[in-house]
N, C-alpha and C. Protein backbone atom coordinates (compact mmCIF):
# COMPACT_ATOMS: atom_id res chain seq x y z
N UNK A 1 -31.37 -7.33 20.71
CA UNK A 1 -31.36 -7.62 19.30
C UNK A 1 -30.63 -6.50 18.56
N UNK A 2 -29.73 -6.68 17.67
CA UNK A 2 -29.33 -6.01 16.64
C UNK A 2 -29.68 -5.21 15.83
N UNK A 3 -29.87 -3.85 15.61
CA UNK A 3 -30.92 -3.82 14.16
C UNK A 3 -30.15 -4.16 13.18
N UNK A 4 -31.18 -3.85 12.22
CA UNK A 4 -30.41 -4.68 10.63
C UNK A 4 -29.20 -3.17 10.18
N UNK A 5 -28.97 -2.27 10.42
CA UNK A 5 -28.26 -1.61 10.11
C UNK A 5 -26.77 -1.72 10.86
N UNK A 6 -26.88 -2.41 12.33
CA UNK A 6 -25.34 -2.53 12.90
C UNK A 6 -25.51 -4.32 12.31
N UNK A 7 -26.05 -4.66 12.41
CA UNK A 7 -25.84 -6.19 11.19
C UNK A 7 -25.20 -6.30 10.41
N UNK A 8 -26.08 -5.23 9.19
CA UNK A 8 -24.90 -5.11 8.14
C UNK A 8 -23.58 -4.64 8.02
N UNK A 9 -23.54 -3.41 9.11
CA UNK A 9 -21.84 -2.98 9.45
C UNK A 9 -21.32 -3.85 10.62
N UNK A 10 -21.87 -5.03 11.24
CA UNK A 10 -20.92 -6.07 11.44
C UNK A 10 -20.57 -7.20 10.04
N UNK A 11 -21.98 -7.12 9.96
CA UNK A 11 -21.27 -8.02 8.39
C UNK A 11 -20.05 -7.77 7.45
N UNK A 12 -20.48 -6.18 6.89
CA UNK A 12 -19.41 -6.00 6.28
C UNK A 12 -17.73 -5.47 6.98
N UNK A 13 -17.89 -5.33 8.13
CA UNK A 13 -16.50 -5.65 9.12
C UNK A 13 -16.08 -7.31 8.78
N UNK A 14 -16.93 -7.87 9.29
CA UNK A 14 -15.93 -9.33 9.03
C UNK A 14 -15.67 -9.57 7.49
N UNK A 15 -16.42 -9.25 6.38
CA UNK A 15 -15.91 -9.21 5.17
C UNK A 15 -14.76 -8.85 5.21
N UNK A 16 -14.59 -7.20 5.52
CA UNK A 16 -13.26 -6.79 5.54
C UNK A 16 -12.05 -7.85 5.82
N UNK A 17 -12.55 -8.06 7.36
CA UNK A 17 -11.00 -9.00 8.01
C UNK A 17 -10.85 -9.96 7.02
N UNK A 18 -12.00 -11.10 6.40
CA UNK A 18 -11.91 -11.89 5.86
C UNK A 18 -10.57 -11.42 4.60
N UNK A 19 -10.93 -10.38 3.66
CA UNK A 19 -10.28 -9.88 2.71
C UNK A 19 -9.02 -9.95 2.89
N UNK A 20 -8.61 -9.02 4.07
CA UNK A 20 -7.62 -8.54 4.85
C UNK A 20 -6.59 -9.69 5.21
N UNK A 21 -7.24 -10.91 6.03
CA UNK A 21 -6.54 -12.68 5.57
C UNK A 21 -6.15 -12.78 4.52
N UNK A 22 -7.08 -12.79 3.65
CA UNK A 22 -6.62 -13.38 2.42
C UNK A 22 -5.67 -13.06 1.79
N UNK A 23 -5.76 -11.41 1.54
CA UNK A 23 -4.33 -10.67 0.87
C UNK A 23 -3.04 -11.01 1.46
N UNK A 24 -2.75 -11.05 3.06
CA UNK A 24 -2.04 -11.64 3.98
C UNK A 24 -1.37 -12.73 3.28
N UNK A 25 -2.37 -13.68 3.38
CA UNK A 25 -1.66 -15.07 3.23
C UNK A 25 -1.45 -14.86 1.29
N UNK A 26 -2.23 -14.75 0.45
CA UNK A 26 -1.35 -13.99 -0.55
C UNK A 26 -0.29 -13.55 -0.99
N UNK A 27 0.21 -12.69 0.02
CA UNK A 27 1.34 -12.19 0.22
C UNK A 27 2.55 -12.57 0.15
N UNK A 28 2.24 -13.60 1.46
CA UNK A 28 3.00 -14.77 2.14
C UNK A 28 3.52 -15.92 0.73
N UNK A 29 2.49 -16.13 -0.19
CA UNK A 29 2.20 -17.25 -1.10
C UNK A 29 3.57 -16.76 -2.29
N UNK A 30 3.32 -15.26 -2.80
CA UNK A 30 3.91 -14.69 -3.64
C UNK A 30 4.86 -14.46 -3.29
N UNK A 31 5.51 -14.22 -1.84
CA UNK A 31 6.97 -13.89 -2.15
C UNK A 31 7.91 -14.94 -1.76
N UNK A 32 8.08 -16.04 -2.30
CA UNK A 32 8.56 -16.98 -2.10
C UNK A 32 10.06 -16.73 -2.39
N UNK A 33 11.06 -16.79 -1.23
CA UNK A 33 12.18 -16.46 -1.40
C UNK A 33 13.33 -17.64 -1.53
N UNK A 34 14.19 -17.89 -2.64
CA UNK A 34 14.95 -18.42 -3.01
C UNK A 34 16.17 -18.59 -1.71
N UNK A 35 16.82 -19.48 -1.86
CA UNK A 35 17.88 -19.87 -0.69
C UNK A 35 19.03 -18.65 -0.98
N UNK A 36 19.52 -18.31 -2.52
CA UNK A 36 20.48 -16.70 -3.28
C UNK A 36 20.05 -15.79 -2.05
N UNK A 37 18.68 -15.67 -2.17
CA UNK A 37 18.09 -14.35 -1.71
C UNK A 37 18.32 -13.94 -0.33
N UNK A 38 18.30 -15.36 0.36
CA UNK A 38 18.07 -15.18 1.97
C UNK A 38 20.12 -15.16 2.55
N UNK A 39 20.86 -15.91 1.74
CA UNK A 39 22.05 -16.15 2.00
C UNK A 39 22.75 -14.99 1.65
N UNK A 40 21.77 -14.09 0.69
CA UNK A 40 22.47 -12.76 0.56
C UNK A 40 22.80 -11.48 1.12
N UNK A 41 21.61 -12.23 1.74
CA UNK A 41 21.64 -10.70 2.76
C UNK A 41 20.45 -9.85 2.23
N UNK A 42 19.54 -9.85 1.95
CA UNK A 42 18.84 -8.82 1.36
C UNK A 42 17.18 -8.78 2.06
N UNK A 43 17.10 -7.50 2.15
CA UNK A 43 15.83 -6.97 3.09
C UNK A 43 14.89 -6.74 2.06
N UNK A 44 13.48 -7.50 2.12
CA UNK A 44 12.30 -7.51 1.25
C UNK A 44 11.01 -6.26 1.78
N UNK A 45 10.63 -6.02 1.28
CA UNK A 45 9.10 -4.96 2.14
C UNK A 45 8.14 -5.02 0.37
N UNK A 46 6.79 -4.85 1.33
CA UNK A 46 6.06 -4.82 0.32
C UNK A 46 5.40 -3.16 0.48
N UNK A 47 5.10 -2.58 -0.50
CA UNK A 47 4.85 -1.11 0.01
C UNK A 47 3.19 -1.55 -0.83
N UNK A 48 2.19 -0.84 -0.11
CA UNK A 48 1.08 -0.51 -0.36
C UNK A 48 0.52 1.21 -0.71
N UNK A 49 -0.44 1.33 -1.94
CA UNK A 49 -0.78 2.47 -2.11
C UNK A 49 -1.30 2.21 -3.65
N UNK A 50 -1.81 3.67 -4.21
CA UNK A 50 -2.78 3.13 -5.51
C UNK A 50 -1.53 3.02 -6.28
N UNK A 51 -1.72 2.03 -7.27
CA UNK A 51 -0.26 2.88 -8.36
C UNK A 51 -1.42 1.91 -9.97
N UNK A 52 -1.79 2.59 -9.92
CA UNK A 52 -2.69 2.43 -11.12
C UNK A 52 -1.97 2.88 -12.94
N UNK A 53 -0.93 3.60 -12.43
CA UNK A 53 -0.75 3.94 -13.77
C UNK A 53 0.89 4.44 -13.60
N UNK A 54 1.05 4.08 -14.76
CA UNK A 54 2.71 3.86 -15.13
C UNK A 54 3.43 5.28 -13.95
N UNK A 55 2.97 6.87 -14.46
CA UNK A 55 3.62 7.77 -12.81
C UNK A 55 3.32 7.36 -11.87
N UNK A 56 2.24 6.63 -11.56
CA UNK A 56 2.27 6.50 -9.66
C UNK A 56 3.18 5.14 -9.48
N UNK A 57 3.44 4.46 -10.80
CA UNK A 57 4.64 3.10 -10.58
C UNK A 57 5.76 3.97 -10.39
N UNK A 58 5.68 4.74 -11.29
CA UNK A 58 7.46 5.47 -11.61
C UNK A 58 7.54 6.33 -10.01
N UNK A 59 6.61 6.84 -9.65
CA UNK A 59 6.95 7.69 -8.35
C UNK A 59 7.44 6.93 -7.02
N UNK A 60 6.44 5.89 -7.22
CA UNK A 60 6.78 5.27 -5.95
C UNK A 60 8.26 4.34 -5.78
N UNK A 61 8.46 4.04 -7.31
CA UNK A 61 10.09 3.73 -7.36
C UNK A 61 10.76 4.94 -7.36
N UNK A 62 10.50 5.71 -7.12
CA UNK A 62 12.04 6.67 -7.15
C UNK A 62 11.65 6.87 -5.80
N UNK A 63 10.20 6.86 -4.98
CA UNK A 63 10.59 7.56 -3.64
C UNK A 63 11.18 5.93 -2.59
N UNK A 64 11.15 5.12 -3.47
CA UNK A 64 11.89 3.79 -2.26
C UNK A 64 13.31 3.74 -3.12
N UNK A 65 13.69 4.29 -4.10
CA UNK A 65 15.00 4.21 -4.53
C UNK A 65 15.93 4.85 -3.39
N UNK A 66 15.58 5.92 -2.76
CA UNK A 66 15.98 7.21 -1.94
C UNK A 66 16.28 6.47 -1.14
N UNK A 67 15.84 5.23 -0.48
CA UNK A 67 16.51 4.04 0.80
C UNK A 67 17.10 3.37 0.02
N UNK A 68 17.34 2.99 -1.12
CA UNK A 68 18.21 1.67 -1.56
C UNK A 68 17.24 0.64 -2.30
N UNK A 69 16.03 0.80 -2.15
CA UNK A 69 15.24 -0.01 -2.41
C UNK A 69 15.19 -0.18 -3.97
N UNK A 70 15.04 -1.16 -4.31
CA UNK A 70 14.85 -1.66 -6.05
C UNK A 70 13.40 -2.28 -6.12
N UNK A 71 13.24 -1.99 -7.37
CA UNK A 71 11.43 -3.02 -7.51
C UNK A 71 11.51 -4.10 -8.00
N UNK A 72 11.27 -5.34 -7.25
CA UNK A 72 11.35 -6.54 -7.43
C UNK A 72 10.16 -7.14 -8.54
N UNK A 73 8.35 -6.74 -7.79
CA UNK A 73 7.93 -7.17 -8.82
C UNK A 73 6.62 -6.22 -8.43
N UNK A 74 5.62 -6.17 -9.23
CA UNK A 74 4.32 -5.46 -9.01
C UNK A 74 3.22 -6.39 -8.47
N UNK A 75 2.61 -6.80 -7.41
CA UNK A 75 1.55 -7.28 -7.23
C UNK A 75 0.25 -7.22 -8.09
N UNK A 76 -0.18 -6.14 -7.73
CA UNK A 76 -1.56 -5.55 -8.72
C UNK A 76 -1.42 -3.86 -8.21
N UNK A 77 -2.37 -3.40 -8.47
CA UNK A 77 -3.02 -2.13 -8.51
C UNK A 77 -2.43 -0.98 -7.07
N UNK A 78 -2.14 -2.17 -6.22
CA UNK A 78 -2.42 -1.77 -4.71
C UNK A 78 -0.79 -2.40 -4.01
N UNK A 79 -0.29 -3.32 -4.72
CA UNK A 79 0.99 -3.90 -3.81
C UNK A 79 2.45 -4.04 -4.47
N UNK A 80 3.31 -3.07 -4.23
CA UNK A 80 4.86 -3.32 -5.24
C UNK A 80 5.74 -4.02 -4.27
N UNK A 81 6.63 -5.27 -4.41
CA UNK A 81 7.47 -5.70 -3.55
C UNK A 81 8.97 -4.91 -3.97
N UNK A 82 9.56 -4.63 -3.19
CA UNK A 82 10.64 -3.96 -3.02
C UNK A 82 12.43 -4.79 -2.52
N UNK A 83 13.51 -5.06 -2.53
CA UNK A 83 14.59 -5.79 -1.85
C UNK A 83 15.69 -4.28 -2.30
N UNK A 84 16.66 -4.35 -1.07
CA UNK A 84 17.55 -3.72 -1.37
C UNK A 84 18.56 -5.05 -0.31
N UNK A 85 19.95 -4.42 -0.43
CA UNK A 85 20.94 -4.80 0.00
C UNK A 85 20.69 -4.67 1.52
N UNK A 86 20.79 -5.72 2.55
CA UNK A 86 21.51 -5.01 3.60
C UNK A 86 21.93 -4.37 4.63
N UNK A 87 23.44 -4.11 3.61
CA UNK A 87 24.17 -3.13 4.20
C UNK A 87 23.71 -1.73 3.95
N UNK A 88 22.47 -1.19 2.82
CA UNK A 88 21.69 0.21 2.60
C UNK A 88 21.61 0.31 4.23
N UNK A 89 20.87 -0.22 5.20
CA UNK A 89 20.55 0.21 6.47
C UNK A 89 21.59 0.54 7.34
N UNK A 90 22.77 0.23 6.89
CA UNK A 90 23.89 1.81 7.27
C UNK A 90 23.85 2.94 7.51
N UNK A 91 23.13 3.44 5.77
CA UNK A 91 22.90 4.52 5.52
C UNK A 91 21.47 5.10 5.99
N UNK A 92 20.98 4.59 6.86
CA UNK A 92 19.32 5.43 7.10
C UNK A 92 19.38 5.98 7.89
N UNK A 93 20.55 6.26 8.62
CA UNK A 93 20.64 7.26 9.85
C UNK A 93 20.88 8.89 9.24
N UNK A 94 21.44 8.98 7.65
CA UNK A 94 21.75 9.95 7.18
C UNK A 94 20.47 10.22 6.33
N UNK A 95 19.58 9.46 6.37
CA UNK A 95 18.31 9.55 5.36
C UNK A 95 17.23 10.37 5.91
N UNK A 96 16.10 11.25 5.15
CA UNK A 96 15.15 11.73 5.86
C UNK A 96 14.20 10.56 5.85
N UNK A 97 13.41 10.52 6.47
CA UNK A 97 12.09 9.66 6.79
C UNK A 97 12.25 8.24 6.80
N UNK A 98 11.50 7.54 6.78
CA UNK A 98 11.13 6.11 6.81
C UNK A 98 11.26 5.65 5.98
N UNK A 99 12.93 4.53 5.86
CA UNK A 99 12.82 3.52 4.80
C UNK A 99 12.22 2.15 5.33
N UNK A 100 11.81 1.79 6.36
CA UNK A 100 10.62 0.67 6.15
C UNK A 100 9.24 1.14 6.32
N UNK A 101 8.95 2.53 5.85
CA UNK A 101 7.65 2.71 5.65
C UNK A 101 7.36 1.89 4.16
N UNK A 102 5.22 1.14 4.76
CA UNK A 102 5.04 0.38 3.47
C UNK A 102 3.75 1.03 3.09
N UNK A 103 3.41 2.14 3.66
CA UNK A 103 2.53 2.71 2.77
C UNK A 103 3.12 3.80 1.70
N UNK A 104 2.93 4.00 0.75
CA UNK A 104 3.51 4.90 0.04
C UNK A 104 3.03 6.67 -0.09
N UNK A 105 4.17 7.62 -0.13
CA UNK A 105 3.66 8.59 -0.01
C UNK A 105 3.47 9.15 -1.75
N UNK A 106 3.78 8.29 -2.43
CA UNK A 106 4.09 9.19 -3.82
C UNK A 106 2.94 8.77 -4.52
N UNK A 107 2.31 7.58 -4.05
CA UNK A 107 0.77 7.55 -4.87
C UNK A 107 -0.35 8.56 -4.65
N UNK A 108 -1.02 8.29 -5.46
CA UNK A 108 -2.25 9.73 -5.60
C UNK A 108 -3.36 8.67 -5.11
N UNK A 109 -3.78 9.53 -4.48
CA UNK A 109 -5.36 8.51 -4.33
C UNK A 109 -6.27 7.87 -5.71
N UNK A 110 -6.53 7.18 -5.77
CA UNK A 110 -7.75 6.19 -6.80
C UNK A 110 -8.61 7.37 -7.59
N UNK A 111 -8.98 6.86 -8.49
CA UNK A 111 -10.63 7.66 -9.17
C UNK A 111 -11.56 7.49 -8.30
N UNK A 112 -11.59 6.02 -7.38
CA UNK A 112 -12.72 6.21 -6.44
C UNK A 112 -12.87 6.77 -4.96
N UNK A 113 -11.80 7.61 -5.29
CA UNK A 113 -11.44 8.01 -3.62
C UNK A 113 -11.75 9.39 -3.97
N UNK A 114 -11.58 10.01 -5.47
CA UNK A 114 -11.51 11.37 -5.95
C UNK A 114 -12.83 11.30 -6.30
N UNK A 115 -13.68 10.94 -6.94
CA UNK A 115 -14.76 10.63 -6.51
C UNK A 115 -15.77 10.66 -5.50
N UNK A 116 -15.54 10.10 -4.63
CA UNK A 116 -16.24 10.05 -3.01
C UNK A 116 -15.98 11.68 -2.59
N UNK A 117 -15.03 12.37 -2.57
CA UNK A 117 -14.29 13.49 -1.91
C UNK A 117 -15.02 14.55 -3.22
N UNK A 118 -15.27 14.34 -4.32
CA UNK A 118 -16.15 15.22 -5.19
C UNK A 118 -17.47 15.54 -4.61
N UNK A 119 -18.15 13.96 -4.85
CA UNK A 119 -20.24 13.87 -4.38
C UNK A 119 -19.72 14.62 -3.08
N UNK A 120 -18.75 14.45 -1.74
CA UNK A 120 -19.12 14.81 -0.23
C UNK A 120 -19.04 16.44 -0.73
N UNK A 121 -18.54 16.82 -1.27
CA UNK A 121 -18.05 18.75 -1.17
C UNK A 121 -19.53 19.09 -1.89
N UNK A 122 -19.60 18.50 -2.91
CA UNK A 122 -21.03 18.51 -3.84
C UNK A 122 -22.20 18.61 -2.94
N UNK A 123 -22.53 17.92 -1.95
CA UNK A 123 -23.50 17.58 -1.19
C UNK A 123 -23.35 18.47 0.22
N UNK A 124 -22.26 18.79 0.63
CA UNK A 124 -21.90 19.87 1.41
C UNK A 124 -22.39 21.07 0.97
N UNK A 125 -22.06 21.36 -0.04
CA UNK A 125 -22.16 22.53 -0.65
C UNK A 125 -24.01 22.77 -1.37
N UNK A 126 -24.51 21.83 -1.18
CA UNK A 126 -25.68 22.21 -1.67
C UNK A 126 -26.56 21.77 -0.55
N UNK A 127 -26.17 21.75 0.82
CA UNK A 127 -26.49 21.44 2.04
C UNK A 127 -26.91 22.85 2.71
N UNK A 128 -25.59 23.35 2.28
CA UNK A 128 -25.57 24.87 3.04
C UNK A 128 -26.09 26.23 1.80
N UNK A 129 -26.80 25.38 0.97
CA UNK A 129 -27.66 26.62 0.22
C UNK A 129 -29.03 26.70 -0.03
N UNK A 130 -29.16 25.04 0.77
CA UNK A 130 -30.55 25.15 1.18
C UNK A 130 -31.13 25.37 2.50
């Protein structure tokens, strides 16, 4: 038998995947590409990371500008779709790092991630003074 504590962290595992589908096919739903788009030649990526506020939009477009990349459209909070030309993938042999990386490095973590990483040091720290 299970206890109720690996229950609930199987439960909330399949929540996850469930989520994890959904955004997927989401994804899939939203970027519906025009016959222009595909006859053009042009390479799509969706980059993931927080971008909650107008600098973490502006950062993460200038750090996919650096491959060629343009911002097509904003998902929400968490997803920017990206297209460049191409022929840009010429140029990535002269580039530093990963232009089909889709996590982003220029976002800042969430309030609730800065948060969590506050209470743990908080609770660390008053761990080791008792």
């Amino acid at each position: 038998m299970i206890p109720i504590e690996g229950a609930m962290v199987a439960q909330h595992q399949a929540a996850a995947e469930k989520e994890k589908a959904r955004r997927r096919e989401e994804e899939e739903l939203m970027t519906g590409y025009n016959p222009g788009d595909l006859q053009s030649h042009w390479q799509f990526k969706i980059v993931k990371g927080t971008f909650k506020t107008q600098a973490q939009i502006d950062a993460v477009v200038h750090e996919q500008a650096e491959y060629g990349w343009v911002l097509v459209e904003i998902f929400d909070h968490g997803r920017i779709r990206f297209k460049r030309p191409a022929g840009e993938a010429d140029k990535d042999a002269y580039r530093e790092g990963n232009p089909y990386g889709t996590v982003s490095k220029a976002s800042k973590p969430g309030c609730g991630t800065v948060m969590i990483l506050l209470l743990a040091i908080a609770a660390g720290g008053w761990f080791l003074l008792t």
